[in-house]
C-alpha atoms as a PDB file:
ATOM      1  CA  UNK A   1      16.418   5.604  26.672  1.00  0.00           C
ATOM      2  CA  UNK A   2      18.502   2.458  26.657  1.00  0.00           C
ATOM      3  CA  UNK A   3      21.838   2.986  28.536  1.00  0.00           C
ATOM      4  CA  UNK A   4      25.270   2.261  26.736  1.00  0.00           C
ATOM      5  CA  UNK A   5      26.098  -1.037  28.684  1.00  0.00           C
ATOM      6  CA  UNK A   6      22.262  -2.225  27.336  1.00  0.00           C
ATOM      7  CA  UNK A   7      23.172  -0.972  23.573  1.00  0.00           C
ATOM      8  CA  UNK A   8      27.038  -3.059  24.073  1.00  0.00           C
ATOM      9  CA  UNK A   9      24.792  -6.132  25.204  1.00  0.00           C
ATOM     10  CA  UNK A  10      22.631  -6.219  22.721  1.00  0.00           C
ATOM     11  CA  UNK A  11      24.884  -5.428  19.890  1.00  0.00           C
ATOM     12  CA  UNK A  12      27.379  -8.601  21.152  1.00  0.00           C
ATOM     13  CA  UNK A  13      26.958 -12.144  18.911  1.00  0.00           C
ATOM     14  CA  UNK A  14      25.709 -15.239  21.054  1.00  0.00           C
ATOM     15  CA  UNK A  15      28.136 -17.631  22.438  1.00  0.00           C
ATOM     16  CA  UNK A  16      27.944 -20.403  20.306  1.00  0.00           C
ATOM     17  CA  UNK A  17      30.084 -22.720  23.043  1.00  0.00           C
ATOM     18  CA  UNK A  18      30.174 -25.865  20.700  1.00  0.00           C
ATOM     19  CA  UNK A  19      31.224 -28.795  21.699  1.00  0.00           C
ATOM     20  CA  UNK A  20      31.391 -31.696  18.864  1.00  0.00           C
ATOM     21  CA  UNK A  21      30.150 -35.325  19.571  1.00  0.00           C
ATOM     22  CA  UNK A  22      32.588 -37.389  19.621  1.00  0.00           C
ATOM     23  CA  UNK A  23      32.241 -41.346  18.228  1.00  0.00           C
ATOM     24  CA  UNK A  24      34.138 -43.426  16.652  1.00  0.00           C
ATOM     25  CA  UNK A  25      32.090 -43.733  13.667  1.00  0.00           C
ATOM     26  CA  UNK A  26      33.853 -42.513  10.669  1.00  0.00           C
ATOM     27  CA  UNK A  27      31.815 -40.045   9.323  1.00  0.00           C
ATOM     28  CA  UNK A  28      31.355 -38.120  12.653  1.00  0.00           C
ATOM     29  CA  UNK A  29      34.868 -37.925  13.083  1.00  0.00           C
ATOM     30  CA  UNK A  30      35.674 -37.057   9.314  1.00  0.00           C
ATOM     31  CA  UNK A  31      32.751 -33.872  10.165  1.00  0.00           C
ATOM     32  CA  UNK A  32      34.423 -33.389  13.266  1.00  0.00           C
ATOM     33  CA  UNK A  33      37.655 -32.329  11.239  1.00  0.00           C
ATOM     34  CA  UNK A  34      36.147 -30.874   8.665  1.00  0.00           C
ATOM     35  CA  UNK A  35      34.405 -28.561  11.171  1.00  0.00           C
ATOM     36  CA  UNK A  36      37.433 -27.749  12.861  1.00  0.00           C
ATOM     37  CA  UNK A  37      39.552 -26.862   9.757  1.00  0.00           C
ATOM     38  CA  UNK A  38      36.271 -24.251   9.012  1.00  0.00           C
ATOM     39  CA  UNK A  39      34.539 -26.646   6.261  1.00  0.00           C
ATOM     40  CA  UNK A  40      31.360 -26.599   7.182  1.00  0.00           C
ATOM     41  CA  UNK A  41      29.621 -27.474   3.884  1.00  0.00           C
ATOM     42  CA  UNK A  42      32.176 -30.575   3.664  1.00  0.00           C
ATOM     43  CA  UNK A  43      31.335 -31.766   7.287  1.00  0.00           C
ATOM     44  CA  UNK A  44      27.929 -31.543   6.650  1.00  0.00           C
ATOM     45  CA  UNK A  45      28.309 -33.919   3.733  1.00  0.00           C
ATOM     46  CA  UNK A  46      29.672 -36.724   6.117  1.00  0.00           C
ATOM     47  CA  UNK A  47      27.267 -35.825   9.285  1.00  0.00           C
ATOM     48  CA  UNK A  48      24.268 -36.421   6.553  1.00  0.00           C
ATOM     49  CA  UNK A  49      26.215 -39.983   5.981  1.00  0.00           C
ATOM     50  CA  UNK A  50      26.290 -40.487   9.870  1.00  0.00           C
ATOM     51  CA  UNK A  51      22.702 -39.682  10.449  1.00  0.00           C
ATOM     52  CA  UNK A  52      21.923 -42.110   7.622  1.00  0.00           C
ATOM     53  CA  UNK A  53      23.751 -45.079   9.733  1.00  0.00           C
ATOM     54  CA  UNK A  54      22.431 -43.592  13.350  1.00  0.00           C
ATOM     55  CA  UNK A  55      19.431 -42.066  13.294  1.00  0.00           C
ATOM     56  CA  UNK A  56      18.433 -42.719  16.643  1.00  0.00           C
ATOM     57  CA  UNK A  57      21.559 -40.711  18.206  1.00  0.00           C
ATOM     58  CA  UNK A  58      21.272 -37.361  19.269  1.00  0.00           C
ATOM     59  CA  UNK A  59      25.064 -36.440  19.275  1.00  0.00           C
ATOM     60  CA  UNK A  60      24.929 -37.096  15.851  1.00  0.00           C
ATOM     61  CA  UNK A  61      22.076 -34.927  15.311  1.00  0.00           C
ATOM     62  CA  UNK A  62      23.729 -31.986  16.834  1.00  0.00           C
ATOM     63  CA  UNK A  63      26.944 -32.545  15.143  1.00  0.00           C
ATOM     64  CA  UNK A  64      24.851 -31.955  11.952  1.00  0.00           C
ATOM     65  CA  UNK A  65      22.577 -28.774  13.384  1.00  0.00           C
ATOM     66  CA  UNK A  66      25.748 -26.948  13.892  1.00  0.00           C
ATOM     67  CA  UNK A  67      27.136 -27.524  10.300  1.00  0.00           C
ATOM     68  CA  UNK A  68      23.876 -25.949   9.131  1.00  0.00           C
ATOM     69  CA  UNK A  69      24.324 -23.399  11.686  1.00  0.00           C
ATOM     70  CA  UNK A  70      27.528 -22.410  10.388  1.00  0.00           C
ATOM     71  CA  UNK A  71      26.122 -22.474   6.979  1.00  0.00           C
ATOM     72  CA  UNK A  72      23.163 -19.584   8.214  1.00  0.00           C
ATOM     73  CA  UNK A  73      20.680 -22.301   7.136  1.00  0.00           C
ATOM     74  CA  UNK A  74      19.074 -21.586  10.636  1.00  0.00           C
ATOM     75  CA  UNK A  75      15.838 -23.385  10.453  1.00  0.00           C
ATOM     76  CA  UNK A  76      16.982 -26.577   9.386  1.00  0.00           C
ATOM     77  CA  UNK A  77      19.768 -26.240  12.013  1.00  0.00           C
ATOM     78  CA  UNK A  78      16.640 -25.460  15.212  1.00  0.00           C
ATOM     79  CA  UNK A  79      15.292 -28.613  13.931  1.00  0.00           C
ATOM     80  CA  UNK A  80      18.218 -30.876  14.376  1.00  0.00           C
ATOM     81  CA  UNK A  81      19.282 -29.078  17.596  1.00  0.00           C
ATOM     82  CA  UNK A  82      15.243 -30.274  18.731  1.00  0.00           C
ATOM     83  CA  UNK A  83      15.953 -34.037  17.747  1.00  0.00           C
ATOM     84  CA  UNK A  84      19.084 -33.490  19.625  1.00  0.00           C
ATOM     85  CA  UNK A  85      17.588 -32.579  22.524  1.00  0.00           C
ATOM     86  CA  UNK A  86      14.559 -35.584  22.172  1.00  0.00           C
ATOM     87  CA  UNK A  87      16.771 -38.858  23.227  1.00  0.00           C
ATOM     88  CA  UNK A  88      19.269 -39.928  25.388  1.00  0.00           C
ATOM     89  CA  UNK A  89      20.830 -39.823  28.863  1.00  0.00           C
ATOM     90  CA  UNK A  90      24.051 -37.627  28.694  1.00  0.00           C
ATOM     91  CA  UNK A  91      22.178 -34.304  30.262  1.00  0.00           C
ATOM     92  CA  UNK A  92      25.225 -32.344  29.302  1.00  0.00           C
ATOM     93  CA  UNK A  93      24.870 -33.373  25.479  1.00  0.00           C
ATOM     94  CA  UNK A  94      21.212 -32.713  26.232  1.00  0.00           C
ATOM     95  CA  UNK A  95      21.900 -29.066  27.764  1.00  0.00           C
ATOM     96  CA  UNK A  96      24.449 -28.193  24.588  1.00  0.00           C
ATOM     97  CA  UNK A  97      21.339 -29.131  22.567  1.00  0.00           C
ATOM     98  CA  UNK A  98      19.214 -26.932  24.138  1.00  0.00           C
ATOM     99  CA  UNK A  99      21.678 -24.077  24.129  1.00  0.00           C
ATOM    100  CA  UNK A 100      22.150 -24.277  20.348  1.00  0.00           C
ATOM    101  CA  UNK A 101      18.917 -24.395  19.931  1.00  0.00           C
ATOM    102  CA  UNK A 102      18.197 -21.180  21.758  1.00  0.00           C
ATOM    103  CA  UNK A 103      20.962 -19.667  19.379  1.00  0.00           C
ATOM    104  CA  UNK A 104      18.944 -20.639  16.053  1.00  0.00           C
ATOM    105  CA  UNK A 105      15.736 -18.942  17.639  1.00  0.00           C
ATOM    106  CA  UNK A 106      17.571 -16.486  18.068  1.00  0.00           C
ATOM    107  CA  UNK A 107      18.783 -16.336  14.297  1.00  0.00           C
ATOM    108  CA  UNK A 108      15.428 -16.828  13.533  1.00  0.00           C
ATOM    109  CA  UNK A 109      13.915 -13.850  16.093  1.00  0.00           C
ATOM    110  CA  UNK A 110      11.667 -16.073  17.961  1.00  0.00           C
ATOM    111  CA  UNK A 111      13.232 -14.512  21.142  1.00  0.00           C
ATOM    112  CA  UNK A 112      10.567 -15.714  23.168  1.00  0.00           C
ATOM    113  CA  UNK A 113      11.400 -19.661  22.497  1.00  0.00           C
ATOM    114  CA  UNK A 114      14.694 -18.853  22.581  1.00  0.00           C
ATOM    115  CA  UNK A 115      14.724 -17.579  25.831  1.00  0.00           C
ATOM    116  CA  UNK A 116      12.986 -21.133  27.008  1.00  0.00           C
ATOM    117  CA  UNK A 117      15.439 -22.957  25.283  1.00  0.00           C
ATOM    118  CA  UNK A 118      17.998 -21.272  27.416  1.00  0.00           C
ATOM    119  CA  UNK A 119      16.562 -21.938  30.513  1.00  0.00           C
ATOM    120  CA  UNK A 120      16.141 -25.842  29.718  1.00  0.00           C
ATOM    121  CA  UNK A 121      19.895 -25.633  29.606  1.00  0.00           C
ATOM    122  CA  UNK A 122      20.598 -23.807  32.505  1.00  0.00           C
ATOM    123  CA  UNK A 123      18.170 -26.115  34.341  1.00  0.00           C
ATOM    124  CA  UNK A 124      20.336 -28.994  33.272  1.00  0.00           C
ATOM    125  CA  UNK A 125      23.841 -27.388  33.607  1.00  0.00           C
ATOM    126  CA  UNK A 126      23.575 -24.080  36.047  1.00  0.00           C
ATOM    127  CA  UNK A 127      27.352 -23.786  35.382  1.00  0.00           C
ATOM    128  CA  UNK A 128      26.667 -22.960  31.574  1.00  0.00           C
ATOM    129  CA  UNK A 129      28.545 -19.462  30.909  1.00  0.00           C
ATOM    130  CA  UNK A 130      27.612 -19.611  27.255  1.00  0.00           C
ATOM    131  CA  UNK A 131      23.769 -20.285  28.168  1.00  0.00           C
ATOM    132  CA  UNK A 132      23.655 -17.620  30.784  1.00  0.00           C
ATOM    133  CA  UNK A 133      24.922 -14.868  27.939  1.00  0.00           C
ATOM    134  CA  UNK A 134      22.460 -15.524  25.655  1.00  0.00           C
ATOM    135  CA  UNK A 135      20.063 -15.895  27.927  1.00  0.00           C
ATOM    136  CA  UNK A 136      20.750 -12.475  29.082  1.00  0.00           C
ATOM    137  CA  UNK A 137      20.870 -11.037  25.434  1.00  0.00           C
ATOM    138  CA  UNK A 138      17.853 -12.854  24.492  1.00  0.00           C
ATOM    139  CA  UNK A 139      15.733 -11.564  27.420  1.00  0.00           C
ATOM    140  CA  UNK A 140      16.923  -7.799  26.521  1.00  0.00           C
ATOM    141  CA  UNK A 141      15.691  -8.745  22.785  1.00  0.00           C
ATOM    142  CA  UNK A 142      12.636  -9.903  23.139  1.00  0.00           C
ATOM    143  CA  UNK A 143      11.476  -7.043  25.963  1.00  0.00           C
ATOM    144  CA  UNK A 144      12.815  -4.753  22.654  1.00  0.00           C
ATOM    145  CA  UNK A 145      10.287  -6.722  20.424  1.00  0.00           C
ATOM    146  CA  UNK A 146       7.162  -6.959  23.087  1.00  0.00           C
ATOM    147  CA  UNK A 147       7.647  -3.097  23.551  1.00  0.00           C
ATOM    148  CA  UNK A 148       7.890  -2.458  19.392  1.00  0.00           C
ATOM    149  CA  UNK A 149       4.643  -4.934  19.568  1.00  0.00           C
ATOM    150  CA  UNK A 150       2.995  -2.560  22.081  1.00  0.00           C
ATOM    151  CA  UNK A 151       3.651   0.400  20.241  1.00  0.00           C
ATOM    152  CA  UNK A 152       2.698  -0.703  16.992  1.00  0.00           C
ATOM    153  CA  UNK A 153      -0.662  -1.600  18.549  1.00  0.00           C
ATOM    154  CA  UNK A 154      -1.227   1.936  20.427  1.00  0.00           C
ATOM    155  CA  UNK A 155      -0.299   3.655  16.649  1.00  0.00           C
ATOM    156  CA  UNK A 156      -3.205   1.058  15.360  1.00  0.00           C
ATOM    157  CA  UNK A 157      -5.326   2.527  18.334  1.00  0.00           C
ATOM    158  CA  UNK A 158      -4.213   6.551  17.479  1.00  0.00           C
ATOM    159  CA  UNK A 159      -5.157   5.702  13.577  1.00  0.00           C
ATOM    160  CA  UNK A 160      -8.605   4.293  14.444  1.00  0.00           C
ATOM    161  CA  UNK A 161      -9.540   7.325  16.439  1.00  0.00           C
ATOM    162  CA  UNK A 162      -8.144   9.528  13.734  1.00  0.00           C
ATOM    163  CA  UNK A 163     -10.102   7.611  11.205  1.00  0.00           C
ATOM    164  CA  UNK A 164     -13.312   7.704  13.358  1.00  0.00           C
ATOM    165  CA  UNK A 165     -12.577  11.584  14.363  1.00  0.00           C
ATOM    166  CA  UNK A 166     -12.390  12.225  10.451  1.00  0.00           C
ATOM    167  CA  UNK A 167     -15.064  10.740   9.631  1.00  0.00           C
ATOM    168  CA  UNK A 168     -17.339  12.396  12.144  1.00  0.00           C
ATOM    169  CA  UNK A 169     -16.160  15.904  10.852  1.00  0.00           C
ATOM    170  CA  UNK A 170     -17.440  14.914   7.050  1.00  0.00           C
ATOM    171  CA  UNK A 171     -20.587  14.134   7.980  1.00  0.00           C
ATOM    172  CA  UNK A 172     -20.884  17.372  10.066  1.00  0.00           C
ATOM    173  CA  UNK A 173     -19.669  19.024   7.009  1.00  0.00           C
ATOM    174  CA  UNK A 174     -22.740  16.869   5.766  1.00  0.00           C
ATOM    175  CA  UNK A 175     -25.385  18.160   7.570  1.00  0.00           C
ATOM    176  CA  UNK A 176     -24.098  21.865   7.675  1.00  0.00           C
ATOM    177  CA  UNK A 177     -24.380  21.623   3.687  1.00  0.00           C
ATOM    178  CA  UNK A 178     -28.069  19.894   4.165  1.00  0.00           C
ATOM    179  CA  UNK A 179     -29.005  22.668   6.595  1.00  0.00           C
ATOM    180  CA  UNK A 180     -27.542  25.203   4.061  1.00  0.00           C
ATOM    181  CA  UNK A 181     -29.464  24.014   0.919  1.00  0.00           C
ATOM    182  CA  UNK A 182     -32.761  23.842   3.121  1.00  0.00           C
ATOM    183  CA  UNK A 183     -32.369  27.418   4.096  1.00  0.00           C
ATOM    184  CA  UNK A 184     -32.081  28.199   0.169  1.00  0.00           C
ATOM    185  CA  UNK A 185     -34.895  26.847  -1.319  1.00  0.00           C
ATOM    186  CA  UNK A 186     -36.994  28.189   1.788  1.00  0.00           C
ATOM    187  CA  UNK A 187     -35.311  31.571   0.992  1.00  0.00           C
ATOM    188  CA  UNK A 188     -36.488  30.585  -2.681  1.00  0.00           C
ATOM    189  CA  UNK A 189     -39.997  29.401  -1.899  1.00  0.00           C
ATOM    190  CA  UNK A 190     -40.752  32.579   0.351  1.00  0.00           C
ATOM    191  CA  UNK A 191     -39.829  34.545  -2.740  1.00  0.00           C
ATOM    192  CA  UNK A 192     -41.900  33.019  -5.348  1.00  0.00           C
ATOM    193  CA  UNK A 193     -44.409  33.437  -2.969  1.00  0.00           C
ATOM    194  CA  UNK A 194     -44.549  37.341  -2.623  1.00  0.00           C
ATOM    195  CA  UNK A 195     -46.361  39.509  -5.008  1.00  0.00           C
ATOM    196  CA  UNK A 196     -44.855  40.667  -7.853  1.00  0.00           C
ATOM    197  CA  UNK A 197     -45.777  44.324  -9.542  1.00  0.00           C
ATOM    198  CA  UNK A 198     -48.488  44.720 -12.057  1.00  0.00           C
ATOM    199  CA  UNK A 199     -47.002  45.843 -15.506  1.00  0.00           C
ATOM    200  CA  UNK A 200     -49.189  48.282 -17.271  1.00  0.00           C
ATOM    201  CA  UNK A 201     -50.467  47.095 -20.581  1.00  0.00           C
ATOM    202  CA  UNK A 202     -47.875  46.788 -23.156  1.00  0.00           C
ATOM    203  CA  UNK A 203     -50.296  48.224 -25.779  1.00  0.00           C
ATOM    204  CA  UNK A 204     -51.286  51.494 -23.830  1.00  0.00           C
ATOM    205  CA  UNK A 205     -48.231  53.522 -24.255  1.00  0.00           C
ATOM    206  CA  UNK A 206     -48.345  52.769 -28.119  1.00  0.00           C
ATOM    207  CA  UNK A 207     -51.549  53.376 -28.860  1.00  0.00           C
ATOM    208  CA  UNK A 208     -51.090  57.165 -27.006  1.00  0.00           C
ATOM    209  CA  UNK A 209     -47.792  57.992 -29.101  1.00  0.00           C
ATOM    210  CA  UNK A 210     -50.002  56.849 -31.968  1.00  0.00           C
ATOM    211  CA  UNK A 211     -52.785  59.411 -31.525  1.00  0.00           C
ATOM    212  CA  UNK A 212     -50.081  62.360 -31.024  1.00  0.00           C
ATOM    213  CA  UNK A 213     -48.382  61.414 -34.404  1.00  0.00           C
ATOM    214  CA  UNK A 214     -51.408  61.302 -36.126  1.00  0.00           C
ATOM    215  CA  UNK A 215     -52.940  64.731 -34.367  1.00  0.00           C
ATOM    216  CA  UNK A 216     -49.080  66.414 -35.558  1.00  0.00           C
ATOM    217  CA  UNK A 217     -49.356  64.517 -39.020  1.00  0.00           C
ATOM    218  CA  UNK A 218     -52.740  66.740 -39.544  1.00  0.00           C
ATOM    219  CA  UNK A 219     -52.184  70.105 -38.080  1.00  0.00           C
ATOM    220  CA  UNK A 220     -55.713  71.131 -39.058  1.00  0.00           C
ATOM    221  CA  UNK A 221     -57.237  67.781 -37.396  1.00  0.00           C
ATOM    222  CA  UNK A 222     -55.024  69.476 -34.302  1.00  0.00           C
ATOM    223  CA  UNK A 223     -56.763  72.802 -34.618  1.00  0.00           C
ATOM    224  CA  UNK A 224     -60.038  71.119 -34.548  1.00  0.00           C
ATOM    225  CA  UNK A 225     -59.788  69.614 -31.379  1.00  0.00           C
ATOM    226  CA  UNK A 226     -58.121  72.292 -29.701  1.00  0.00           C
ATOM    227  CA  UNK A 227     -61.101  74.629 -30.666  1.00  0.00           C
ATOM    228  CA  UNK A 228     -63.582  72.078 -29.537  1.00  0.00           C
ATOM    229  CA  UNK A 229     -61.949  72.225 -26.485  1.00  0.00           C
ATOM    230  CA  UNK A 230     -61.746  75.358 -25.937  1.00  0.00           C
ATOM    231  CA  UNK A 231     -65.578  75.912 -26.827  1.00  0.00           C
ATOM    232  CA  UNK A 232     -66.390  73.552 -24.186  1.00  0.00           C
ATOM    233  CA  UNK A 233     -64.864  75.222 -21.481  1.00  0.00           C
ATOM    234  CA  UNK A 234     -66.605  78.705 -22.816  1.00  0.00           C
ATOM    235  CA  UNK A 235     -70.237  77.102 -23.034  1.00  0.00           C
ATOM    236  CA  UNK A 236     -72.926  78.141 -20.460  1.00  0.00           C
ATOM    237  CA  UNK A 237     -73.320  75.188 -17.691  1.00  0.00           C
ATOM    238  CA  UNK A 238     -75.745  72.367 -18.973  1.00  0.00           C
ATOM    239  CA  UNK A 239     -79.263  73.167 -17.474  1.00  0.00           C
ATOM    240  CA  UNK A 240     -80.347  70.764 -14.621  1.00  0.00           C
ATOM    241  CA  UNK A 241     -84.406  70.884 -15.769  1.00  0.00           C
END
């Protein structure tokens, strides 16, 4: 859990410690006022005319990144602070360079550039309060993003087991339903396969209810065969010579 005095660090803007270049050209110093009285869309106007007459000079070229930094147009701003930092012998221009551009990575989240980009100033002027703040935000920010990076990969890691563990249960529910169907149709087979009961002739039964209704249609036809019967059983046993 991040402490209170880590939350009030992090939560605290950069230090933009700007310091203009100062020339005598007329467009710089018409920027220069206009950034000072808070017009930074007017000042960028003239530092586009003094980059058009000086190319070549970095002061100029971070005169003009922090116009566009003021205007949020952060990207455009890292890329003039870069030229700025690219020419020329004044190491303290050079180290304001590199500590604006650290702020615009920043902006931009690149925490891990902008953390160089701090440290290239520092290197050039230790005594840098500005560059030592940011640097000190900047390190906090990007151990915030490599731990969010590290999570987000062991939640990848969780899913893919999850995935894996899911799809190892269906086909277990596979085979238990293969298994299950194969014990059915042996169950079926080893049915079929036992013998079922004779049925009596269909015709017997009929043609026995038929003789009885036509021995009561004829009672006499009845009487007969009673008596002949019944003379049978009186009759002296057949002779056996």
């Amino acid at each position: 859990m991040r402490s209170p005095a880590v939350a009030l660090i992090a939560a605290l803007p950069l230090l933009f410690g700007f310091k203009m270049f100062e020339s005598r050209n007329s467009e710089v110093e018409k920027g220069n006022a206009a950034m000072q009285a808070g017009k930074a869309e007017e000042a960028l106007a003239h530092y586009d005319k003094a980059v058009a007459k000086l190319p070549a000079e970095p002061g100029v070229h971070l005169d003009r990144g922090s116009a566009l930094y003021a205007l949020s147009r952060f990207d455009e701003a890292r890329q003039e602070f870069l030229r700025a930092t690219e020419g020329g012998q004044d190491q303290t221009l050079k180290a304001s360079a590199f500590r604006n551009l650290g702020n615009a990575l920043s902006k931009l989240d690149k925490h891990k550039d902008a953390v160089e980009a701090y440290k290239r100033a520092l290197a050039l002027n230790p005594a840098d309060k500005a560059a030592k703040w940011n640097l000190e935000i900047a390190l906090r920010k990007q151990k915030e993003e490599e731990k969010k990076q590290q999570d987000d990969k062991d939640k990848n890691k969780d899913d893919k087991k999850d995935d894996k563990k899911d799809d190892k249960n269906k086909d277990k529910d596979k085979d238990q339903k293969k298994d299950q169907n194969k014990d059915d149709q042996q169950k079926q087979d080893k049915q079929e396969k036992q013998p079922q009961p004779q049925k009596a002739p269909e015709n017997q039964p009929e043609r026995i209810q038929e003789m009885l209704k036509n021995l009561e249609a004829n009672p006499k036809d009845l009487e007969r065969e009673r008596a002949r019967l019944r003379a049978v059983r009186r009759g002296p046993p057949a002779r056996d010579w």
